[in-house]
N, C-alpha and C. Protein backbone atom coordinates (compact mmCIF):
# COMPACT_ATOMS: atom_id res chain seq x y z
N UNK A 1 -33.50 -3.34 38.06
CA UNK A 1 -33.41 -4.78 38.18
C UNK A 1 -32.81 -5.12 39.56
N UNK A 2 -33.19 -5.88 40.19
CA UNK A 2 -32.97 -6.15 41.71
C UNK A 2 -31.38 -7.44 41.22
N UNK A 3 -30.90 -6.81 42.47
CA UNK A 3 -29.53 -7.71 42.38
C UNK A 3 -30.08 -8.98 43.35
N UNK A 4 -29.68 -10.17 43.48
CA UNK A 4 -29.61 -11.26 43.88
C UNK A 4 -28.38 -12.17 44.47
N UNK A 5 -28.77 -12.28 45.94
CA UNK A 5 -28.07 -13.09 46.51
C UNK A 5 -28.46 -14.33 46.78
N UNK A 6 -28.02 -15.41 46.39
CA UNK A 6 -28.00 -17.07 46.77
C UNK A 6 -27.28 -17.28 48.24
N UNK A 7 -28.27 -17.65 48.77
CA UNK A 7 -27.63 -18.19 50.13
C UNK A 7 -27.64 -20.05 50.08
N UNK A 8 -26.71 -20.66 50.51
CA UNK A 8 -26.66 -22.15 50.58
C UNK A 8 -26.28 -22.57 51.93
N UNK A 9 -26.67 -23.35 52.70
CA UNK A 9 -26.22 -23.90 53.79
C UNK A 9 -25.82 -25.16 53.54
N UNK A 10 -24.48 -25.67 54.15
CA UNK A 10 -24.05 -27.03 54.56
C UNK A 10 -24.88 -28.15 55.21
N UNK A 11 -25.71 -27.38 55.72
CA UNK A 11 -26.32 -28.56 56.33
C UNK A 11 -27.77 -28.10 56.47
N UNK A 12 -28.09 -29.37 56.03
CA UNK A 12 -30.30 -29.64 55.91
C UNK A 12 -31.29 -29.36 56.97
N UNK A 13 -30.72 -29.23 58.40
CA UNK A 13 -30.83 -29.28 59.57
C UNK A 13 -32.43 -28.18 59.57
N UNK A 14 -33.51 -28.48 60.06
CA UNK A 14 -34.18 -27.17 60.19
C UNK A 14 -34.02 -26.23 60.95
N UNK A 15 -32.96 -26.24 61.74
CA UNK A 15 -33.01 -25.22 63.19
C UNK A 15 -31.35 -25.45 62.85
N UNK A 16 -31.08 -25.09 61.79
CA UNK A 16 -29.32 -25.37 61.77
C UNK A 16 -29.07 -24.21 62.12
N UNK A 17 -27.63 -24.27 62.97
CA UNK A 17 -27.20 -22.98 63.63
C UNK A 17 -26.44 -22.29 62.93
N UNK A 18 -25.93 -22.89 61.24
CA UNK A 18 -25.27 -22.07 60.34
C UNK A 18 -26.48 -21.16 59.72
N UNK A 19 -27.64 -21.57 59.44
CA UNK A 19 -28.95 -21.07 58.82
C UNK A 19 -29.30 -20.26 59.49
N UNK A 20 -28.97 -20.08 60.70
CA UNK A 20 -29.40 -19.50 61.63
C UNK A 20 -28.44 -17.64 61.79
N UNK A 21 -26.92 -18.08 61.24
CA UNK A 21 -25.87 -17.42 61.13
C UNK A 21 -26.34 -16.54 59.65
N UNK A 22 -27.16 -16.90 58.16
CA UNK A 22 -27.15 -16.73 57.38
C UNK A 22 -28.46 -16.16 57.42
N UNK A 23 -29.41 -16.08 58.86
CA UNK A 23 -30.64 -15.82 58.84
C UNK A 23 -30.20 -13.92 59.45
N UNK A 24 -29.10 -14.17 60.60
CA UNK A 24 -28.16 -12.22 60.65
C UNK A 24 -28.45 -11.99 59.77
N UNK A 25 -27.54 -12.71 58.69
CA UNK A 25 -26.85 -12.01 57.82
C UNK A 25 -28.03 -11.20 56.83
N UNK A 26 -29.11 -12.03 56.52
CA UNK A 26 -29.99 -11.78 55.72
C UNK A 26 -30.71 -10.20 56.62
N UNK A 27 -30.53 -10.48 57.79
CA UNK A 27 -30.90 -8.96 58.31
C UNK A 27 -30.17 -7.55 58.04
N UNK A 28 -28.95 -7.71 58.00
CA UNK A 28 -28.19 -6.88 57.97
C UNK A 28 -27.92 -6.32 56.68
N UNK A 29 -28.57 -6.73 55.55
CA UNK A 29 -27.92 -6.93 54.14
C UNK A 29 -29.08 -5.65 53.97
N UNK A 30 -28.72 -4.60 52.99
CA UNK A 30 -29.62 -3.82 52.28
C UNK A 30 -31.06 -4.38 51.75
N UNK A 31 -32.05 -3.62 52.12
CA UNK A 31 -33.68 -4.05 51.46
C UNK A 31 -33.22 -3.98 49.87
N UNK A 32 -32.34 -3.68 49.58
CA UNK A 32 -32.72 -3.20 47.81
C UNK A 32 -31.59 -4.87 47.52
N UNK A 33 -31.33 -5.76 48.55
CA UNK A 33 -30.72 -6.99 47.87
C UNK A 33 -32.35 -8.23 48.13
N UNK A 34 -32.29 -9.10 46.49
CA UNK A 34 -33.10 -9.92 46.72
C UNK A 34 -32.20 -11.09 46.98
N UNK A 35 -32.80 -11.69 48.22
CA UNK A 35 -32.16 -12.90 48.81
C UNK A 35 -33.04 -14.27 48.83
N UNK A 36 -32.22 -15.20 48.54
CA UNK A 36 -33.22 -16.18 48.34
C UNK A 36 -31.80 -17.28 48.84
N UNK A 37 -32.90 -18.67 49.30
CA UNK A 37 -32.17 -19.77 49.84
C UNK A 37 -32.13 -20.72 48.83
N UNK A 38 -30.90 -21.59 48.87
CA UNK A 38 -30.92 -23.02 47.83
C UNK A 38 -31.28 -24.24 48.29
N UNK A 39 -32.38 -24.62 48.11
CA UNK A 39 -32.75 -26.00 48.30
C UNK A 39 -32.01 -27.07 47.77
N UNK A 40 -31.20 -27.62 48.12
CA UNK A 40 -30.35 -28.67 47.27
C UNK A 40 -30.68 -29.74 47.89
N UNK A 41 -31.38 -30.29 48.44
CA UNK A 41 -32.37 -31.73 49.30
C UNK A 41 -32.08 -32.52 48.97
N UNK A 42 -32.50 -32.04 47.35
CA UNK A 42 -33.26 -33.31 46.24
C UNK A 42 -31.78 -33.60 45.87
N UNK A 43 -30.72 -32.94 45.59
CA UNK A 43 -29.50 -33.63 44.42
C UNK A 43 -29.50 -34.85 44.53
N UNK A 44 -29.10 -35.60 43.76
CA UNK A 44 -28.65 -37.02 43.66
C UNK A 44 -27.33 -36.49 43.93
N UNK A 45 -26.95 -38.06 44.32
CA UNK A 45 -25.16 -37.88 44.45
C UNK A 45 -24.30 -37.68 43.20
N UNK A 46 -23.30 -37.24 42.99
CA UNK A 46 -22.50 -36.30 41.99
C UNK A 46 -22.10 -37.95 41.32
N UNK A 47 -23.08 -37.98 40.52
CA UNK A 47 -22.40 -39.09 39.10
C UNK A 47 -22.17 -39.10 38.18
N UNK A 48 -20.90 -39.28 37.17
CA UNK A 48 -21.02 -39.01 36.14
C UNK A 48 -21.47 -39.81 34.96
N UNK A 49 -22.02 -40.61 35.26
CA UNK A 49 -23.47 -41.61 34.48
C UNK A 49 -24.67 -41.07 34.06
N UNK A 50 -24.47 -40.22 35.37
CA UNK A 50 -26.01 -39.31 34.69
C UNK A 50 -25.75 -38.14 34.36
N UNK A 51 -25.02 -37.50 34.17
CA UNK A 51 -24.55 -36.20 33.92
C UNK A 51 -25.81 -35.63 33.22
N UNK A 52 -25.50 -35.94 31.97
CA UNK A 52 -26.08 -35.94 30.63
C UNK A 52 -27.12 -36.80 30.27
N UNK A 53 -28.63 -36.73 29.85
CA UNK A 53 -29.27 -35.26 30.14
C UNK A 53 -28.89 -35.09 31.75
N UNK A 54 -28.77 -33.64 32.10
CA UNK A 54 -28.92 -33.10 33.35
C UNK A 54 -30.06 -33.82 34.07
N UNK A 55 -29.87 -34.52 35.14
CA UNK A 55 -31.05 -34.81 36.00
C UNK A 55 -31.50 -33.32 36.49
N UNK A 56 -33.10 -32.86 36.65
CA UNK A 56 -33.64 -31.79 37.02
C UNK A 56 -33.80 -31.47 38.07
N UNK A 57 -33.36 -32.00 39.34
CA UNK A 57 -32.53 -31.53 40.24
C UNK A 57 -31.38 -30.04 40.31
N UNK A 58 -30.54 -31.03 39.32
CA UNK A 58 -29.25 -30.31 39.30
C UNK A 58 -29.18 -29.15 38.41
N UNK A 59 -30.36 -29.03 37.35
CA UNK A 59 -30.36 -28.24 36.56
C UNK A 59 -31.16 -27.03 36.89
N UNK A 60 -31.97 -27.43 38.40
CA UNK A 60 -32.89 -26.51 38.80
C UNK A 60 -31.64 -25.68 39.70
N UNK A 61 -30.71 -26.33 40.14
CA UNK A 61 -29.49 -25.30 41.60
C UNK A 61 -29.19 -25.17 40.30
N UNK A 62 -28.66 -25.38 39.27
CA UNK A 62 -27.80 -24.97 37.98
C UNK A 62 -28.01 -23.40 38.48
N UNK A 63 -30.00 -23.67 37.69
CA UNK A 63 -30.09 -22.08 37.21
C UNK A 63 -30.61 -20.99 38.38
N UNK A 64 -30.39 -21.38 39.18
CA UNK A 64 -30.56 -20.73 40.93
C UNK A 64 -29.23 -19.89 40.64
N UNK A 65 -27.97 -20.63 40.68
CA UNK A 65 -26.93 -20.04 40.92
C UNK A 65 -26.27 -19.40 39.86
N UNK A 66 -26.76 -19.66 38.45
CA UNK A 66 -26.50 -18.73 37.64
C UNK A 66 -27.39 -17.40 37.83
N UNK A 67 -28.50 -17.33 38.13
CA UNK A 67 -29.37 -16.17 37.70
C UNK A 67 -29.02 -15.25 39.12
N UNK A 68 -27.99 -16.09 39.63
CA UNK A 68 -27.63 -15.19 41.18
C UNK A 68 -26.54 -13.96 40.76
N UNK A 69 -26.50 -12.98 41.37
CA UNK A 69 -24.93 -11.64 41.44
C UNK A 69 -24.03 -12.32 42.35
N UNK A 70 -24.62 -13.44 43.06
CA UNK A 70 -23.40 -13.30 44.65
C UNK A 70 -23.96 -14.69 45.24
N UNK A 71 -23.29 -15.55 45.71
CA UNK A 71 -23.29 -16.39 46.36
C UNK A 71 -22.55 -16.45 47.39
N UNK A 72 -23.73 -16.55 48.85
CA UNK A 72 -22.73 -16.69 50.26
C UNK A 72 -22.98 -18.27 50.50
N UNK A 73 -22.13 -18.95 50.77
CA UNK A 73 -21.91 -20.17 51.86
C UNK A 73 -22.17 -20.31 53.56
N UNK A 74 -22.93 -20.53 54.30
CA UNK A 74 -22.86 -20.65 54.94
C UNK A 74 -22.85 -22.06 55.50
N UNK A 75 -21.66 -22.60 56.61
CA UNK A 75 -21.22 -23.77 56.54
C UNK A 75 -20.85 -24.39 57.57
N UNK A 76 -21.43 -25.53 58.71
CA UNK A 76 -20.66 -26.24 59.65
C UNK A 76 -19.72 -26.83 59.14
N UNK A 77 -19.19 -27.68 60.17
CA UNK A 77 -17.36 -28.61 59.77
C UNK A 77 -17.80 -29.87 60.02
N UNK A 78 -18.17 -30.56 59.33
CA UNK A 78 -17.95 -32.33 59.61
C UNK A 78 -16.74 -32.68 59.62
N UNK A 79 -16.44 -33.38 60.60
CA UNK A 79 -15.30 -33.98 61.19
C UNK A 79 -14.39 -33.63 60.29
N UNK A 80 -14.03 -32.35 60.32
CA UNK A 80 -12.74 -31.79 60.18
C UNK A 80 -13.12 -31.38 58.76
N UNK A 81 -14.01 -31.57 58.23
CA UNK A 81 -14.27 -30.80 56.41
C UNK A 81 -15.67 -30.05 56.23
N UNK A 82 -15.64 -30.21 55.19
CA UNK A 82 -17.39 -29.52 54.20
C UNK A 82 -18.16 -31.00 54.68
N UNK A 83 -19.32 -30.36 55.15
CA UNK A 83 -20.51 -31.43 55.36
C UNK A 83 -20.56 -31.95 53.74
N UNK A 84 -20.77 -33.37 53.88
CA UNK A 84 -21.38 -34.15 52.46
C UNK A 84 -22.10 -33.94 51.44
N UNK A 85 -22.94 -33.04 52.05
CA UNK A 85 -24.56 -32.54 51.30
C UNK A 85 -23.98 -31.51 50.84
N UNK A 86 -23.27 -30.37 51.31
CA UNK A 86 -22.91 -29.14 50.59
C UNK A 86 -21.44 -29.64 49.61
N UNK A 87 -20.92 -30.14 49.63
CA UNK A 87 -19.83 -30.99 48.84
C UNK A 87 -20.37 -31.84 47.93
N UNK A 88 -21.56 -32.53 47.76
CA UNK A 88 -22.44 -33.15 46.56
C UNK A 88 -22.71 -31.63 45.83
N UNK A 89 -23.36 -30.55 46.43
CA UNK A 89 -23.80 -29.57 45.66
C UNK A 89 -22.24 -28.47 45.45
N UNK A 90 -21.41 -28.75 45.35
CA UNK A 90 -20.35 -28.13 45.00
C UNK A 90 -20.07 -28.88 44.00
N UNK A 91 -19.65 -30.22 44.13
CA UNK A 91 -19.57 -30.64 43.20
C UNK A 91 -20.13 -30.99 42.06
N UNK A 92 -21.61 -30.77 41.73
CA UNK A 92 -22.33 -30.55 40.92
C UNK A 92 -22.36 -29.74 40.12
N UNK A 93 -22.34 -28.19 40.76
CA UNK A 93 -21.83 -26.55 40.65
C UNK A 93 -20.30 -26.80 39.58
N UNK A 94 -19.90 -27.70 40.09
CA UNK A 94 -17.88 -27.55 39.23
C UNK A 94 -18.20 -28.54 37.59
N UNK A 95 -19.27 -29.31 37.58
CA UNK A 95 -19.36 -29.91 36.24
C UNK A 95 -19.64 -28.50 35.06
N UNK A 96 -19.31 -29.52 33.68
CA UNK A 96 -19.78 -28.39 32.68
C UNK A 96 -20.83 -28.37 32.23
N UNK A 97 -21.98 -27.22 32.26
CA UNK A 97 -23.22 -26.76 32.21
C UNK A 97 -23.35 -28.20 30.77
N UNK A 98 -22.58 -28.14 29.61
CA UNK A 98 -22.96 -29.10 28.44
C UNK A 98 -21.87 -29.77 28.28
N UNK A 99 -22.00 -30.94 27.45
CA UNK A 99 -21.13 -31.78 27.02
C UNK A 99 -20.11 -31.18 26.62
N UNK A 100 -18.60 -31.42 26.98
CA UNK A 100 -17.37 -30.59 26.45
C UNK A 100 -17.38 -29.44 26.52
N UNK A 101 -17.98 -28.59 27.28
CA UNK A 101 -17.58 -27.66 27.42
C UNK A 101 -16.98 -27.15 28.75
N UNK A 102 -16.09 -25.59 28.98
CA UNK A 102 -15.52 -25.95 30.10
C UNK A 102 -16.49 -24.83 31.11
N UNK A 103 -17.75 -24.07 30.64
CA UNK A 103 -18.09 -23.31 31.55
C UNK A 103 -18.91 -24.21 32.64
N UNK A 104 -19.33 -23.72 33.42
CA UNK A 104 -20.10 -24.32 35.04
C UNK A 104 -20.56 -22.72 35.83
N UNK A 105 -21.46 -23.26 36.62
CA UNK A 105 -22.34 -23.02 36.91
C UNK A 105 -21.57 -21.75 38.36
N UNK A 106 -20.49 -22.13 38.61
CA UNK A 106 -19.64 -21.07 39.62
C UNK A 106 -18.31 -20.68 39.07
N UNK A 107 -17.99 -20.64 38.06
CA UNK A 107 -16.95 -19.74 37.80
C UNK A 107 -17.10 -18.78 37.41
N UNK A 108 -16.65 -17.99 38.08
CA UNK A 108 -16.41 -16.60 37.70
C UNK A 108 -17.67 -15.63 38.89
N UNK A 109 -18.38 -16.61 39.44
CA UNK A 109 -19.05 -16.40 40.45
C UNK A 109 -18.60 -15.04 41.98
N UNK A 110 -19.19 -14.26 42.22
CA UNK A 110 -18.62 -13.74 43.38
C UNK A 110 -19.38 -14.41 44.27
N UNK A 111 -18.30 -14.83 45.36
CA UNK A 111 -18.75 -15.78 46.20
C UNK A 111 -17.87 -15.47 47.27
N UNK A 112 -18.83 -15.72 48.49
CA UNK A 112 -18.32 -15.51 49.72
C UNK A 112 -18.84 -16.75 51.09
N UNK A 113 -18.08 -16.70 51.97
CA UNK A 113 -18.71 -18.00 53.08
C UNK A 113 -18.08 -17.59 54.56
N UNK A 114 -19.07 -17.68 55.13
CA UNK A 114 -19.04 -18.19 56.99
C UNK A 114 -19.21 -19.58 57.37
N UNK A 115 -18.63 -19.75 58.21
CA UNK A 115 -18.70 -21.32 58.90
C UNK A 115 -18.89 -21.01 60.37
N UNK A 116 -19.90 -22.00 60.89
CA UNK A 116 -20.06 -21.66 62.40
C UNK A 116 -19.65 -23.36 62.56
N UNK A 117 -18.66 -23.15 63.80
CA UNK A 117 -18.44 -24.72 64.38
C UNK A 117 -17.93 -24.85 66.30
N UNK A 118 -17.66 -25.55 66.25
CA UNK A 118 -17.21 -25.12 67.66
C UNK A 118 -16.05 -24.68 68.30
N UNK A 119 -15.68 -25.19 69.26
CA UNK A 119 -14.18 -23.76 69.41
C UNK A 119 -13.37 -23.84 68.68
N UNK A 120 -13.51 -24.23 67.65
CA UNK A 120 -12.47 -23.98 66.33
C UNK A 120 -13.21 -23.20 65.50
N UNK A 121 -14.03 -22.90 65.44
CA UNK A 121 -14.81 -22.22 64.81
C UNK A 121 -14.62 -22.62 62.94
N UNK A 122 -15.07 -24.03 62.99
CA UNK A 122 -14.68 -24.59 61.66
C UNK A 122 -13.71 -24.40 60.98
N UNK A 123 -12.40 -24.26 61.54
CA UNK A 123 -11.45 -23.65 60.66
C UNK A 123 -11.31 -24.72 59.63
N UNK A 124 -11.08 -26.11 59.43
CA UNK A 124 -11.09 -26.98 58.53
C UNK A 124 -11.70 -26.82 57.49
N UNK A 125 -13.13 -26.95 57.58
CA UNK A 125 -13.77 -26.18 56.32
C UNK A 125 -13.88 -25.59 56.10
N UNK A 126 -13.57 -23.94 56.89
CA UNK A 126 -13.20 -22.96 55.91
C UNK A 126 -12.01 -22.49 54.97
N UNK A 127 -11.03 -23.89 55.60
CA UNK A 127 -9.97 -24.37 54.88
C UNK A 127 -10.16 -24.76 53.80
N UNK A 128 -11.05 -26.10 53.88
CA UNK A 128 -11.48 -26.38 52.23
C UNK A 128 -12.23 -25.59 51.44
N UNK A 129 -13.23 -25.32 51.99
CA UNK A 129 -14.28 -24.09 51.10
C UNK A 129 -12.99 -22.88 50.46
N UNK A 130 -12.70 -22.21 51.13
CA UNK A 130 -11.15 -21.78 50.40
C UNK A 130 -10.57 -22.32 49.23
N UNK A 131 -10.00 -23.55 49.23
CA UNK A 131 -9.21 -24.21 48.33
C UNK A 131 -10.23 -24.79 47.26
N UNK A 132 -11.80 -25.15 47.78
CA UNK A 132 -12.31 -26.10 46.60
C UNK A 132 -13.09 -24.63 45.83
N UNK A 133 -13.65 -23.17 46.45
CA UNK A 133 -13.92 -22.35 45.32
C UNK A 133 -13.17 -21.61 44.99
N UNK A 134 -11.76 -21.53 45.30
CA UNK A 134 -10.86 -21.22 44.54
C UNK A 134 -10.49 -22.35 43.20
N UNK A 135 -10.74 -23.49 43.42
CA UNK A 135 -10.41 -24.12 42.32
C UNK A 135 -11.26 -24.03 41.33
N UNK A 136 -12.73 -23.63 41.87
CA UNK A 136 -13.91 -23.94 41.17
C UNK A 136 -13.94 -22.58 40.03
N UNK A 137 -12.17 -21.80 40.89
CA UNK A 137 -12.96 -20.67 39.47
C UNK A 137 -13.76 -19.69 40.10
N UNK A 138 -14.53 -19.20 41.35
CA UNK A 138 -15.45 -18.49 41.83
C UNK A 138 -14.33 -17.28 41.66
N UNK A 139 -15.23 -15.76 42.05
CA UNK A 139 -14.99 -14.64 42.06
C UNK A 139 -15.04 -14.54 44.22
N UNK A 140 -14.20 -15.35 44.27
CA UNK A 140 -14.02 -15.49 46.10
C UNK A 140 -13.48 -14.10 46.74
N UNK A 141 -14.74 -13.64 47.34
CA UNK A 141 -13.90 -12.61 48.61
C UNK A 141 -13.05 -13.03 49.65
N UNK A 142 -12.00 -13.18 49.22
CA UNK A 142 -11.32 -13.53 50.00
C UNK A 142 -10.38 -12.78 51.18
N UNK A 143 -11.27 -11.61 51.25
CA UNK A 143 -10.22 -10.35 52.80
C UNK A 143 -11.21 -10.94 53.88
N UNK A 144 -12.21 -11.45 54.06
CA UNK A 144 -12.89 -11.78 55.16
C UNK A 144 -13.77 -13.23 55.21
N UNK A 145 -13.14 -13.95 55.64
CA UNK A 145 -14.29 -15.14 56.10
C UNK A 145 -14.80 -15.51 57.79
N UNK A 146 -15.93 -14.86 57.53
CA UNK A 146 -16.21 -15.15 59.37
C UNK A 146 -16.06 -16.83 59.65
N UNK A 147 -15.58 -16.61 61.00
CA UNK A 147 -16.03 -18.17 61.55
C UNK A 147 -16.54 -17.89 62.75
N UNK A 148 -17.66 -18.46 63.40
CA UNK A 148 -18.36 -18.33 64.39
C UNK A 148 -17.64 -19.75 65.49
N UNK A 149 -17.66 -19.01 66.67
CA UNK A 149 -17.37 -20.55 67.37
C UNK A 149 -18.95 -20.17 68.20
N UNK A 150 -19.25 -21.87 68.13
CA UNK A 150 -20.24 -22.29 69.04
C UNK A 150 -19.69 -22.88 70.19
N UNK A 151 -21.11 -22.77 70.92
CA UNK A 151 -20.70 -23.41 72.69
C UNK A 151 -21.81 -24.49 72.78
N UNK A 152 -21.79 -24.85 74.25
CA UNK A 152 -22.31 -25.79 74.69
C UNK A 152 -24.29 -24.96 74.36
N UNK A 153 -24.53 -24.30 74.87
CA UNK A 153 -25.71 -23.72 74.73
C UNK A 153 -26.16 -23.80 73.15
N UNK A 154 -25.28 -23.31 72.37
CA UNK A 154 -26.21 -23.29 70.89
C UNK A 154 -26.13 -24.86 70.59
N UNK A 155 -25.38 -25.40 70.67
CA UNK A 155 -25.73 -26.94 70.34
C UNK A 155 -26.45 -27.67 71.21
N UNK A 156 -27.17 -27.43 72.39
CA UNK A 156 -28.15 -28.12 73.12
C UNK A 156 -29.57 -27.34 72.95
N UNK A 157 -29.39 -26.14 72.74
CA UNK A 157 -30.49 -25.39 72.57
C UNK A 157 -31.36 -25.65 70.97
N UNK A 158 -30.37 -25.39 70.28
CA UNK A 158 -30.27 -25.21 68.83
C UNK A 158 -30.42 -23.31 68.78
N UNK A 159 -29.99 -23.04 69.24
CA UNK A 159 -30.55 -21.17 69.56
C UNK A 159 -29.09 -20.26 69.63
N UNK A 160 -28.84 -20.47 68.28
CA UNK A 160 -27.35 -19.37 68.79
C UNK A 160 -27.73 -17.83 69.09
N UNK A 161 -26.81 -17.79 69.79
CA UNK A 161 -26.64 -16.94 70.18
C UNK A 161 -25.54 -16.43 69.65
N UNK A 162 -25.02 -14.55 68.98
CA UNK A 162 -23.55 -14.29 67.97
C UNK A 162 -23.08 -13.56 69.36
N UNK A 163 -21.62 -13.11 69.44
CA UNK A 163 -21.16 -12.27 70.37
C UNK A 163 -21.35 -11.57 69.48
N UNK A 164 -20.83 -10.11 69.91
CA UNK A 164 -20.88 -8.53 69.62
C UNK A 164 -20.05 -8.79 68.58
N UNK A 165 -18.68 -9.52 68.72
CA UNK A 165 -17.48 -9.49 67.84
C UNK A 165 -18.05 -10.09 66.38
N UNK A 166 -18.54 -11.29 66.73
CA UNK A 166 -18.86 -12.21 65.80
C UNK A 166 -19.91 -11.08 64.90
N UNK A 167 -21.10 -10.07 65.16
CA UNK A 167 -21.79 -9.52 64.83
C UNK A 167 -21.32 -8.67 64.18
N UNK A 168 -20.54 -7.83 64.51
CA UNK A 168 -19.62 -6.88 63.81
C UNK A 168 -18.79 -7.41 62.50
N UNK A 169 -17.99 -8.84 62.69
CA UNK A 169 -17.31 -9.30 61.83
C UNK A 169 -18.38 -9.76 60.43
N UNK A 170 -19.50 -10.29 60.93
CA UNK A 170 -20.46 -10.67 59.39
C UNK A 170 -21.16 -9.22 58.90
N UNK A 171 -21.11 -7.96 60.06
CA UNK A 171 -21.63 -6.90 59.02
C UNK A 171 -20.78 -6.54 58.49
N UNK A 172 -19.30 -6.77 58.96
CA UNK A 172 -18.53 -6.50 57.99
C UNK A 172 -18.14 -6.95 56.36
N UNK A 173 -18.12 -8.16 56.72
CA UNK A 173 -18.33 -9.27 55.80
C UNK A 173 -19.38 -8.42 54.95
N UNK A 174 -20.98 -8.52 55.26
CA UNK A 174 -21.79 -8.20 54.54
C UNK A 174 -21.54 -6.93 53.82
N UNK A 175 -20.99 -5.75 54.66
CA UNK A 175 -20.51 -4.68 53.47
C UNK A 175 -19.41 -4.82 52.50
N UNK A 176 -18.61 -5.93 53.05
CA UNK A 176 -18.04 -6.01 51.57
C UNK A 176 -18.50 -6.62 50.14
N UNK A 177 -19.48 -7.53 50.74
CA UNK A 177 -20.23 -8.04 49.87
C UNK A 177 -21.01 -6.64 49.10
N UNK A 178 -21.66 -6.22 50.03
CA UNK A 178 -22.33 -4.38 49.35
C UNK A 178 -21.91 -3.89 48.40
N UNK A 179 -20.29 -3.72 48.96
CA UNK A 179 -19.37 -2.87 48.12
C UNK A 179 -19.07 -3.63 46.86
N UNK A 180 -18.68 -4.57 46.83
CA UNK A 180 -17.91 -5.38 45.28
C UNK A 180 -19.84 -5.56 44.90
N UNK A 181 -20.86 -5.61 44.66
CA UNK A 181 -22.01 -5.62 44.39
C UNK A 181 -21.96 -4.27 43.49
N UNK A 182 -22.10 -3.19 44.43
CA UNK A 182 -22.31 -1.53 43.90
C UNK A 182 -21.05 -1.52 43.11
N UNK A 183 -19.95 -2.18 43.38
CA UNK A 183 -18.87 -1.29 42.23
C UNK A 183 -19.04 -2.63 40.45
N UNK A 184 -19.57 -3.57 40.86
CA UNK A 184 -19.72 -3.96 39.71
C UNK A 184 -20.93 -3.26 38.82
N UNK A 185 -21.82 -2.87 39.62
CA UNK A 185 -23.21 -1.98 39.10
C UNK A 185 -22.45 -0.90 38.60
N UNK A 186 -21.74 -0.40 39.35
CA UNK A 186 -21.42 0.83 38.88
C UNK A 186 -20.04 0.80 37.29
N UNK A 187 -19.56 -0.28 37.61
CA UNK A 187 -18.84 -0.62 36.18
C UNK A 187 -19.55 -0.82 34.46
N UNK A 188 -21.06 -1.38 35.03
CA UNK A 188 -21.23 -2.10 33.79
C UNK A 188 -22.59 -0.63 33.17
């Protein structure tokens, strides 16, 4: 049975330079991982009017991210936080799958995230992404979160470019992801 990774980006952008960060990563990752991207376009905004029935949107990322082993984040910084669009689909992710109940759709989740931003290299939102899937309950790797800083070139180009460092730090990243993958295989 092929293990599965969910990749999500912060931002919708087609030439986004975090997608672009998550497009490495997807290189570097073992052929024997199936990787797939989350379309979250469509969500409606996080209401709780409509919760119930699930609008089919939300029930389609529902079962994306359940039928996933591993969820990476990859994430720019809007003015100092989580872009809007990936914060509607977080917060969607933190409701309970049914009425009264307390499971959802990322707890207990192994989950991991990079943020590319500029010479801060998003530290803000990888501030919050920290604090909001730790609250959410995820199975967070938390010994490594890359942050990429961008320059003037990848944001006029749209064409990042990683340093050596930055390259090294997400294969690192990515083998730990490897490793907590193979040692849960190898547990169950």
């Amino acid at each position: 049975m092929a293990t599965n990774v969910l990749f999500i980006c912060g931002s919708l952008r087609e030439r986004s330079l975090n997608r672009q960060v998550g497009a490495y990563v997807e290189s570097v990752l073992s052929d024997d991982l199936d990787i797939h991207w989350l379309d979250h376009a469509d969500l409606p905004y996080m209401d709780q009017d409509i919760e119930f029935p699930t609008p089919d949107a939300v029930q389609r990322v529902r079962d994306e991210v359940l039928a996933a082993d591993a969820v990476w984040i990859f994430s720019p910084e809007y003015n100092h936080g989580i872009p809007g669009v990936l914060k509607n689909c977080l917060d969607w992710l933190s409701r309970p799958l049914a009425p009264g109940s307390t499971e959802t759709a990322m707890k207990g989740k192994l989950t991991l995230f990079s943020c590319a931003g500029g010479g801060a290299k998003a530290r803000y939102c990888a501030a919050n992404l920290a604090e909001t899937l730790s609250f959410l309950q995820t199975d967070l790797v938390e010994t490594a979160h890359v942050q990429v800083a961008l320059n003037r070139h990848d944001y006029t180009t749209d064409e990042l470019i990683l340093s050596p460092e930055e390259m090294a730090a997400l294969k690192a990243q990515a083998a730990i992801l490897e490793a907590r993958l193979l040692a849960r295989d190898d547990a169950s």
